[in-house]
N, C-alpha and C. Protein backbone atom coordinates (compact mmCIF):
# COMPACT_ATOMS: atom_id res chain seq x y z
N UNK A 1 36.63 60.87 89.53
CA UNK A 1 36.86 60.32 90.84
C UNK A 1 37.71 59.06 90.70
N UNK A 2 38.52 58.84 91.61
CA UNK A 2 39.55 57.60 91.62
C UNK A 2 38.86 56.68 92.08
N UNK A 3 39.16 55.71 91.35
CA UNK A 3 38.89 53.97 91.79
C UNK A 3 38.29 53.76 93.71
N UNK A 4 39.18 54.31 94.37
CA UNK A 4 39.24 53.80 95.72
C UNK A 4 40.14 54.59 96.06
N UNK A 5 40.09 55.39 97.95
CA UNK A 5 41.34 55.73 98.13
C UNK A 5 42.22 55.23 98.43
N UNK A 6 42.34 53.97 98.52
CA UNK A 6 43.91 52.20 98.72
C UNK A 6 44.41 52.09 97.13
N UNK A 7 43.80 52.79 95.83
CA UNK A 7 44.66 52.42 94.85
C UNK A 7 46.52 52.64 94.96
N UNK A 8 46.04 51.56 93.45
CA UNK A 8 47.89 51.03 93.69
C UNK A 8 48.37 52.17 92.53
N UNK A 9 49.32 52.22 93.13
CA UNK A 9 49.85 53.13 91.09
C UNK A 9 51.40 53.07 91.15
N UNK A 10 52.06 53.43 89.97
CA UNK A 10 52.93 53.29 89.29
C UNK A 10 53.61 54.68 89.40
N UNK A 11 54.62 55.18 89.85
CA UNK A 11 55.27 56.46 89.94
C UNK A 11 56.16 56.38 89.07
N UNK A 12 56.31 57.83 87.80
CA UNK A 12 57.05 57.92 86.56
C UNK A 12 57.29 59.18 87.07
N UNK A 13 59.17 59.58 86.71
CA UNK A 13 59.15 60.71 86.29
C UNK A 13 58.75 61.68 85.15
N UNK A 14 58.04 62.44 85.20
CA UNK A 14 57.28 63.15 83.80
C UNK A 14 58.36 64.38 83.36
N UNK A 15 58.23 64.99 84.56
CA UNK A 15 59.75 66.40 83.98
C UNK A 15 61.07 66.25 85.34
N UNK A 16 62.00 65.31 85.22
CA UNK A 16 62.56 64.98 86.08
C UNK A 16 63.05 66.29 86.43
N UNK A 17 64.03 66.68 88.09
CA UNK A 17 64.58 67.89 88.82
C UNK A 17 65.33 68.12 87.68
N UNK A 18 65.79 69.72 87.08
CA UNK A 18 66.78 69.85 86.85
C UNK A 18 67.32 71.24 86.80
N UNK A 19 67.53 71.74 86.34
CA UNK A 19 67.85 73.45 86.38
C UNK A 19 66.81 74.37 86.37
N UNK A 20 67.42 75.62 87.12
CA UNK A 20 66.07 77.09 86.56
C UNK A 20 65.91 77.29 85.47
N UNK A 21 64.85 77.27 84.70
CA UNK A 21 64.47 77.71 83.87
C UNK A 21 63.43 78.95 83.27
N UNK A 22 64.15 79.87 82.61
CA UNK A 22 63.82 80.98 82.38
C UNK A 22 62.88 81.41 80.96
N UNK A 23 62.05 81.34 80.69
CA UNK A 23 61.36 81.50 79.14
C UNK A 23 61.95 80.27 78.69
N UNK A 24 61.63 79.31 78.93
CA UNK A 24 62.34 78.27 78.29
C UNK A 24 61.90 76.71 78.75
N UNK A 25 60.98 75.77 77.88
CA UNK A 25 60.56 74.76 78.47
C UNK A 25 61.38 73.81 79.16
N UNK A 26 60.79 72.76 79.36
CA UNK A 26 61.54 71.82 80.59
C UNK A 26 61.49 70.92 79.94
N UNK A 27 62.54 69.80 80.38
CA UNK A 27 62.49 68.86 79.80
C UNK A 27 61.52 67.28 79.99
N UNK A 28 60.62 66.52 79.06
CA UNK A 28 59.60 66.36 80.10
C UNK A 28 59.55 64.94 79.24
N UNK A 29 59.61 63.84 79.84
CA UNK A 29 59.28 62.56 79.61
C UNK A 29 58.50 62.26 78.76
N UNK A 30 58.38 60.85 78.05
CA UNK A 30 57.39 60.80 76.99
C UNK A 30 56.83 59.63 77.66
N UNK A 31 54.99 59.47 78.22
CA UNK A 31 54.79 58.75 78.95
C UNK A 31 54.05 57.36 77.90
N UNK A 32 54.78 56.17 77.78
CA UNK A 32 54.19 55.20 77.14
C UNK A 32 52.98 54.46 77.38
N UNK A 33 51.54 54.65 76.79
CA UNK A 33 50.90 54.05 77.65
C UNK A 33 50.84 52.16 77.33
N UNK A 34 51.55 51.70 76.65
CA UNK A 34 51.96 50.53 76.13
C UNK A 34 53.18 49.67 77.49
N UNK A 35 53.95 50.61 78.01
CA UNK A 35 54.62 50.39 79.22
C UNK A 35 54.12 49.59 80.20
N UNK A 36 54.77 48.42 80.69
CA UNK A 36 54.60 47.98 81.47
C UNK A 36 53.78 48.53 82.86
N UNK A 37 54.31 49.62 83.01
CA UNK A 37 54.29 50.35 84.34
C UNK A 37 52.75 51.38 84.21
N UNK A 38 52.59 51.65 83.13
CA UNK A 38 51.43 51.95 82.81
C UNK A 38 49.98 51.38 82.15
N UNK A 39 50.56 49.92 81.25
CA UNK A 39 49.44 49.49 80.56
C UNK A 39 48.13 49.05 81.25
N UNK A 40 47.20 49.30 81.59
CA UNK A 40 45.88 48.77 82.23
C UNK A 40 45.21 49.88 82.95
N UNK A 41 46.16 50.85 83.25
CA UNK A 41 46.01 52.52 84.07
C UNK A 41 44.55 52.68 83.82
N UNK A 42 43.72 53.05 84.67
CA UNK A 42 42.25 53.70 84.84
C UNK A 42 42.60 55.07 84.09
N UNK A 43 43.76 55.56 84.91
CA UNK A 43 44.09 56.94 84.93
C UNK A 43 45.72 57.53 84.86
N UNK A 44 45.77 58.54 84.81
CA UNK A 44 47.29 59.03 84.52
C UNK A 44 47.13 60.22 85.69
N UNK A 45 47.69 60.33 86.57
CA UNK A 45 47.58 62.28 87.44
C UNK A 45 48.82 62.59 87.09
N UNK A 46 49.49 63.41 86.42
CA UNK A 46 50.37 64.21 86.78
C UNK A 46 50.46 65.31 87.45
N UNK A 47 51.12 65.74 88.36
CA UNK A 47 51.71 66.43 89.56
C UNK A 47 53.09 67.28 89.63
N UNK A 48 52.54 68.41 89.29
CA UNK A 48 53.41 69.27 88.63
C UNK A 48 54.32 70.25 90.18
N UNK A 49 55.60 69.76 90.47
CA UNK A 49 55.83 70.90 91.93
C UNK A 49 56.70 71.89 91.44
N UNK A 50 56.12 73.29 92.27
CA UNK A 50 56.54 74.47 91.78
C UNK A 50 57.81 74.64 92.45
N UNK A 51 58.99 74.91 92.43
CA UNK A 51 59.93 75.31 93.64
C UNK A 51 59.32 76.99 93.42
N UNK A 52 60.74 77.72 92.96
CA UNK A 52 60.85 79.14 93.39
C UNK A 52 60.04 79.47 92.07
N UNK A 53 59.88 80.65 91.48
CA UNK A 53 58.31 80.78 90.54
C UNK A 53 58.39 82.59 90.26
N UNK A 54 58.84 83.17 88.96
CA UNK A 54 58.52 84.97 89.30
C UNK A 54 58.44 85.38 88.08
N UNK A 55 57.49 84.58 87.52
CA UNK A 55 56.44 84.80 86.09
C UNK A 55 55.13 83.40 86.09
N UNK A 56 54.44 84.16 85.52
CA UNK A 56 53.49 83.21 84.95
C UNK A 56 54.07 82.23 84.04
N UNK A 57 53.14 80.65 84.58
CA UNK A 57 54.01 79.64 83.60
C UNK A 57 53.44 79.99 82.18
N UNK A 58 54.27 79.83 80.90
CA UNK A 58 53.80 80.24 80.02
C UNK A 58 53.17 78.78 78.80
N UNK A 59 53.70 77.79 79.48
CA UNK A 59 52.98 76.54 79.12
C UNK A 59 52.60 75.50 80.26
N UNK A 60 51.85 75.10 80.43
CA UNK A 60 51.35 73.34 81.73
C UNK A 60 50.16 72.56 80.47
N UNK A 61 50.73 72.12 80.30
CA UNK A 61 49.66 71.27 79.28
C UNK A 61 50.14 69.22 79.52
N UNK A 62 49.00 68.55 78.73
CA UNK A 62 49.19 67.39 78.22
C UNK A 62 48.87 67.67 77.00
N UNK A 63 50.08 66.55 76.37
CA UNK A 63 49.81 66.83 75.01
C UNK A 63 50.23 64.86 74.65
N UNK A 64 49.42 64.52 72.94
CA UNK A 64 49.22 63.02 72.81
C UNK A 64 49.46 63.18 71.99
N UNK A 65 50.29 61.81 71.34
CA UNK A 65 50.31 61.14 70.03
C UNK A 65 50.78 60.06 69.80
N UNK A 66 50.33 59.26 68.55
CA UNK A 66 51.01 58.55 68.07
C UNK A 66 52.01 57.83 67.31
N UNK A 67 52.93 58.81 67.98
CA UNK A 67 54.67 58.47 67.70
C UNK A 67 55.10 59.35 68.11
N UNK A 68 56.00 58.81 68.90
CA UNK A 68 57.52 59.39 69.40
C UNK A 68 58.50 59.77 69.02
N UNK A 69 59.44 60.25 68.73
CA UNK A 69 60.63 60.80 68.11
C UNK A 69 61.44 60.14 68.71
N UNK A 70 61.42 60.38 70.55
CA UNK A 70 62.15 59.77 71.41
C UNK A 70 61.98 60.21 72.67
N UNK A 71 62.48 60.24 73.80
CA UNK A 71 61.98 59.76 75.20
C UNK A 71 61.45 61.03 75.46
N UNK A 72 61.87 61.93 74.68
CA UNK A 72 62.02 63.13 75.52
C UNK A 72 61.09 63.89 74.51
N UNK A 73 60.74 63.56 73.11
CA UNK A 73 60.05 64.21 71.76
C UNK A 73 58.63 63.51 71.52
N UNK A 74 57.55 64.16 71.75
CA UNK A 74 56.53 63.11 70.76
C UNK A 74 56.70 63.53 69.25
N UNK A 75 56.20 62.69 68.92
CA UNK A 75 56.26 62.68 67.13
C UNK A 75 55.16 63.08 66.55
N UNK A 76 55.44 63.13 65.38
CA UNK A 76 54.22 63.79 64.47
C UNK A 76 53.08 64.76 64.86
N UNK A 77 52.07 64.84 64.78
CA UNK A 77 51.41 65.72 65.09
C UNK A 77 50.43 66.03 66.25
N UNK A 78 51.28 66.28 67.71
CA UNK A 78 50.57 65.99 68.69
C UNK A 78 49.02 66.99 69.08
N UNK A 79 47.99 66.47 69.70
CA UNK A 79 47.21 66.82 69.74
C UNK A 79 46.97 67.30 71.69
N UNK A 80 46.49 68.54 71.68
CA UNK A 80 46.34 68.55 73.30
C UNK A 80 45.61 68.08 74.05
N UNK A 81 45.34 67.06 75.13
CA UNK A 81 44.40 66.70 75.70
C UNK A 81 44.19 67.43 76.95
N UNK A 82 44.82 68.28 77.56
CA UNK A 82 43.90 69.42 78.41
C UNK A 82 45.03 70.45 78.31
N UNK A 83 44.56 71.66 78.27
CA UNK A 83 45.57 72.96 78.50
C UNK A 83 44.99 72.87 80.26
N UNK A 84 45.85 73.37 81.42
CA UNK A 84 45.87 73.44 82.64
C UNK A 84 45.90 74.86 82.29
N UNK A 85 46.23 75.51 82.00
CA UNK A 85 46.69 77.40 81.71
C UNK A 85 45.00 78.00 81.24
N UNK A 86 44.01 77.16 80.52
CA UNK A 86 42.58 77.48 80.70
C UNK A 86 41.69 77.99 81.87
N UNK A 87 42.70 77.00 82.91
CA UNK A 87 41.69 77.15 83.95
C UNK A 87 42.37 77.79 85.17
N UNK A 88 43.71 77.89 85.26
CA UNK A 88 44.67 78.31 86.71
C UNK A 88 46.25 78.22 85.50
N UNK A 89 46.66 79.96 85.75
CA UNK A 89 47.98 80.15 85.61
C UNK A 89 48.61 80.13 87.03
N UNK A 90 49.43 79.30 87.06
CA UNK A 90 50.70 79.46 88.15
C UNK A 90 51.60 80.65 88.02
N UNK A 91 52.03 81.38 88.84
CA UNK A 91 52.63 82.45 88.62
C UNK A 91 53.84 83.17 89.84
N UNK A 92 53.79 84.04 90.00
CA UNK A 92 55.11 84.72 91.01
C UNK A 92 54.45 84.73 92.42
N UNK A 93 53.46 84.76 92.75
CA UNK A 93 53.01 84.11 94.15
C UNK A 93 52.35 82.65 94.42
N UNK A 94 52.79 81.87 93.76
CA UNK A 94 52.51 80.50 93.83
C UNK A 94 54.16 79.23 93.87
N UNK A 95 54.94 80.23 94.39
CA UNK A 95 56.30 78.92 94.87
C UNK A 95 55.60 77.74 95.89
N UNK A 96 56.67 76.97 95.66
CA UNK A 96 56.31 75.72 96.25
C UNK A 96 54.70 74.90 96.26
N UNK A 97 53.73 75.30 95.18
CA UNK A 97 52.86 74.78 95.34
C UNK A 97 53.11 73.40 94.47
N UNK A 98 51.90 72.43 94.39
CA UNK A 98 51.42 71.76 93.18
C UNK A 98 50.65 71.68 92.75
N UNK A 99 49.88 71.38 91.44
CA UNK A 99 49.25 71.18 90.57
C UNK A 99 48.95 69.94 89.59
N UNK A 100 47.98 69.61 90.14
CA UNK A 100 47.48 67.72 89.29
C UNK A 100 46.87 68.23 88.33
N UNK A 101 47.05 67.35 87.08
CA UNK A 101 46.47 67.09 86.59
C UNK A 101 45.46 65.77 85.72
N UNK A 102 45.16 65.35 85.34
CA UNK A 102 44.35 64.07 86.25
C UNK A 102 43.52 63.27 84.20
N UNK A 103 44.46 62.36 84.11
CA UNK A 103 43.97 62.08 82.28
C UNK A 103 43.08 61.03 82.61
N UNK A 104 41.83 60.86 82.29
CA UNK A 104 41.16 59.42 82.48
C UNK A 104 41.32 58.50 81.15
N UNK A 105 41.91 57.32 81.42
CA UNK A 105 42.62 56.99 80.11
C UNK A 105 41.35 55.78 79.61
N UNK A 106 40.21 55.79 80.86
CA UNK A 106 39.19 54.85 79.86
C UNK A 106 38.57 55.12 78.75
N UNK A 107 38.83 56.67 78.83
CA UNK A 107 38.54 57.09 77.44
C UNK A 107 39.57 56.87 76.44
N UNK A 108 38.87 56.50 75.26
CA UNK A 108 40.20 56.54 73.91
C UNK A 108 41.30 57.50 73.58
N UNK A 109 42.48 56.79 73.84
CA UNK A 109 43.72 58.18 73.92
C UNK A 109 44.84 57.16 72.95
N UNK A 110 45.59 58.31 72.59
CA UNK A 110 46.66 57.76 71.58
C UNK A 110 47.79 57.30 72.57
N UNK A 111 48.76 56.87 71.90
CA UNK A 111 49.66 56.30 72.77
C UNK A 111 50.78 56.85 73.51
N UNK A 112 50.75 57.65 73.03
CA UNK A 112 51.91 58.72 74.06
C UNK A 112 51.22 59.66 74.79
N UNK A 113 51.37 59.91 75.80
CA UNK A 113 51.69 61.29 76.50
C UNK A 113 52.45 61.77 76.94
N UNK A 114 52.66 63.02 77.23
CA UNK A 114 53.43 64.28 77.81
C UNK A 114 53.18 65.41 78.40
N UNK A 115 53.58 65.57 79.59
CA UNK A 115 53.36 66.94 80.40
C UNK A 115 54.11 67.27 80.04
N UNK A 116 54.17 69.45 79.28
CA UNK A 116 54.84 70.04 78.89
C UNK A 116 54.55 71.22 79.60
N UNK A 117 55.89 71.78 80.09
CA UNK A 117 56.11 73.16 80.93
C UNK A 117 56.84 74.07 80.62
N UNK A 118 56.58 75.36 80.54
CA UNK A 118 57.53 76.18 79.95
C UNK A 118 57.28 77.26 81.06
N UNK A 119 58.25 77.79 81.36
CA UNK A 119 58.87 78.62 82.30
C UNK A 119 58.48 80.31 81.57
N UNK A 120 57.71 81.57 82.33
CA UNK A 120 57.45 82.35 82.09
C UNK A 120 59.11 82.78 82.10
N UNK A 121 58.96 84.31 80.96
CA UNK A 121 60.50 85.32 80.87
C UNK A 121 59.77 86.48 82.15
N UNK A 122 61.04 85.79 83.42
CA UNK A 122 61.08 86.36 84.53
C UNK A 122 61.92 86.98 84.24
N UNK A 123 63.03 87.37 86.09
CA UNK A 123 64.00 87.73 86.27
C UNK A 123 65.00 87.09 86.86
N UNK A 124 64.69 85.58 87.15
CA UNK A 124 65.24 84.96 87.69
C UNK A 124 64.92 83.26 87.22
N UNK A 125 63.59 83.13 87.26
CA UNK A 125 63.06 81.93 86.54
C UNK A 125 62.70 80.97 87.26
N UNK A 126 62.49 79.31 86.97
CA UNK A 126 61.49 78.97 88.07
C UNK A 126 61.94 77.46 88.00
N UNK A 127 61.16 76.56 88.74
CA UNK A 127 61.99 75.45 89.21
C UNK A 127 61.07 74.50 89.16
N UNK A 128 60.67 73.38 88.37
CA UNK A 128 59.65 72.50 88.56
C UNK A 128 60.48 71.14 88.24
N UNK A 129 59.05 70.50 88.77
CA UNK A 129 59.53 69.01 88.33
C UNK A 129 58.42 68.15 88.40
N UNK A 130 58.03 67.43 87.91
CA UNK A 130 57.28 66.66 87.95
C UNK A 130 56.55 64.74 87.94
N UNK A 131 55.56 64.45 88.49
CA UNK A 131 55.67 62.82 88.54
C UNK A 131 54.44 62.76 87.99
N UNK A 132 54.55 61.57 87.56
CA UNK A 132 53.14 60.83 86.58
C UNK A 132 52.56 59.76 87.65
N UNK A 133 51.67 59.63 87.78
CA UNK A 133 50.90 58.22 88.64
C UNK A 133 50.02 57.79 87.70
N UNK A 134 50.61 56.34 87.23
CA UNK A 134 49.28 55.43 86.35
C UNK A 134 48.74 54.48 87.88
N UNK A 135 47.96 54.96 87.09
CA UNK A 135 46.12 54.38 88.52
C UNK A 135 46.31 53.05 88.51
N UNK A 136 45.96 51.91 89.37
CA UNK A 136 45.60 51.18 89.22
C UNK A 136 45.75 50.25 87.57
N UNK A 137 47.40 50.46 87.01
CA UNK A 137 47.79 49.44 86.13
C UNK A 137 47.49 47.72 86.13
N UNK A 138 48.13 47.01 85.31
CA UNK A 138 47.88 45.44 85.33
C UNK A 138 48.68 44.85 86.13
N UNK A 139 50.14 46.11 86.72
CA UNK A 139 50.93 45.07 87.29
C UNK A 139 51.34 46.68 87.79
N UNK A 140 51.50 46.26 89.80
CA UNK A 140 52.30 47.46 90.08
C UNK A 140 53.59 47.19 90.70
N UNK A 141 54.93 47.55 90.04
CA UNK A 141 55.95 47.15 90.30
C UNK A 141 56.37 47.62 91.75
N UNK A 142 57.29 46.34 92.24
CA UNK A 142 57.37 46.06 93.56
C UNK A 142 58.03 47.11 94.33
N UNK A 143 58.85 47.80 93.77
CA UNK A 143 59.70 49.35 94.55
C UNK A 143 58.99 50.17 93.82
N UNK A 144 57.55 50.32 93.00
CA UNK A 144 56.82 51.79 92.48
C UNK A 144 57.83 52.73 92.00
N UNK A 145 58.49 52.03 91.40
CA UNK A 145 59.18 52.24 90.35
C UNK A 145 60.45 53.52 90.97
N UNK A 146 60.62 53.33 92.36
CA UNK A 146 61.52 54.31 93.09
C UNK A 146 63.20 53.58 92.92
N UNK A 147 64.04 54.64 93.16
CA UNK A 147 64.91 53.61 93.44
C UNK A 147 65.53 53.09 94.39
N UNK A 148 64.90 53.46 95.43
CA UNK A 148 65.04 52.42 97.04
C UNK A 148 63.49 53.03 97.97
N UNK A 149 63.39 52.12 98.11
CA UNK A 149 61.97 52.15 99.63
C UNK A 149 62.33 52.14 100.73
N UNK A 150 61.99 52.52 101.58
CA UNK A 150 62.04 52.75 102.95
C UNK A 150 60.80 52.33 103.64
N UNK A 151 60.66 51.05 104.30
CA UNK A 151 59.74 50.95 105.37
C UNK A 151 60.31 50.84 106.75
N UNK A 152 58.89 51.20 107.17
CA UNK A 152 59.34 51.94 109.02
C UNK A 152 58.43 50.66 109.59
């Protein structure tokens, strides 16, 4: 359960928009929990959106470690901290949905994470993208990390 429903959080891209992808993973952020934007986080949700979808995903996981390769690589020998595909495959009647998944980081976790997605071998292939929300960090930056706000 979250803090409160008024928490503040930190919006990261995890698998920024980018092409269909067919049998073939996505490309997916390496989330620092040492980061400004994240350090103090209760929690991590990532929020996985489906566009178009006509196979089962054949990976949705978090996966941890300690070391990076680089923004886009964790390093050495990452360990999984939840398979999502255990409990709910996304598949060819599930376009446009989403899917949280939800890390409680008061528990002891290594320093990287990563949401990793791999695109079932359709006939056409599928379209995701995804955002990270650190919960209630030490500091929540003033545009939530967008790159323009809009108030009404």
């Amino acid at each position: 359960m979250l803090p409160s429903p008024n928490f503040n959080d930190n919006v990261l891209a995890a698998i920024p928009p980018g092409i269909i992808k067919d049998d073939a993973a996505f490309v997916a952020n390496v989330i620092d929990l040492a980061d400004e934007a994240v350090r103090g986080a209760q929690f991590l949700i990532f929020e996985a959106m489906l566009g178009s979808i006509d196979a089962d995903l054949a990976v949705l996981r978090v996966m941890e470690s300690d070391t990076k390769t680089d923004a886009t690589t964790l390093g050495g020998t990452p360990a999984v901290v939840v398979n999502a595909l255990s409990t709910v495959v996304p598949g060819a009647t599930d376009d446009n949905k989403i899917y949280r998944i939800t890390i409680d980081l008061r528990a002891e976790r290594k320093r990287y994470l990563q949401l990793q997605a791999t695109a079932g071998d359709g006939a056409a292939g599928t379209y995701l993208s995804a955002t990270c929300h650190a919960v209630a960090p030490n500091k929540v930056a003033t545009n939530n990390n967008a790159a323009d706000v809009i108030a009404g």
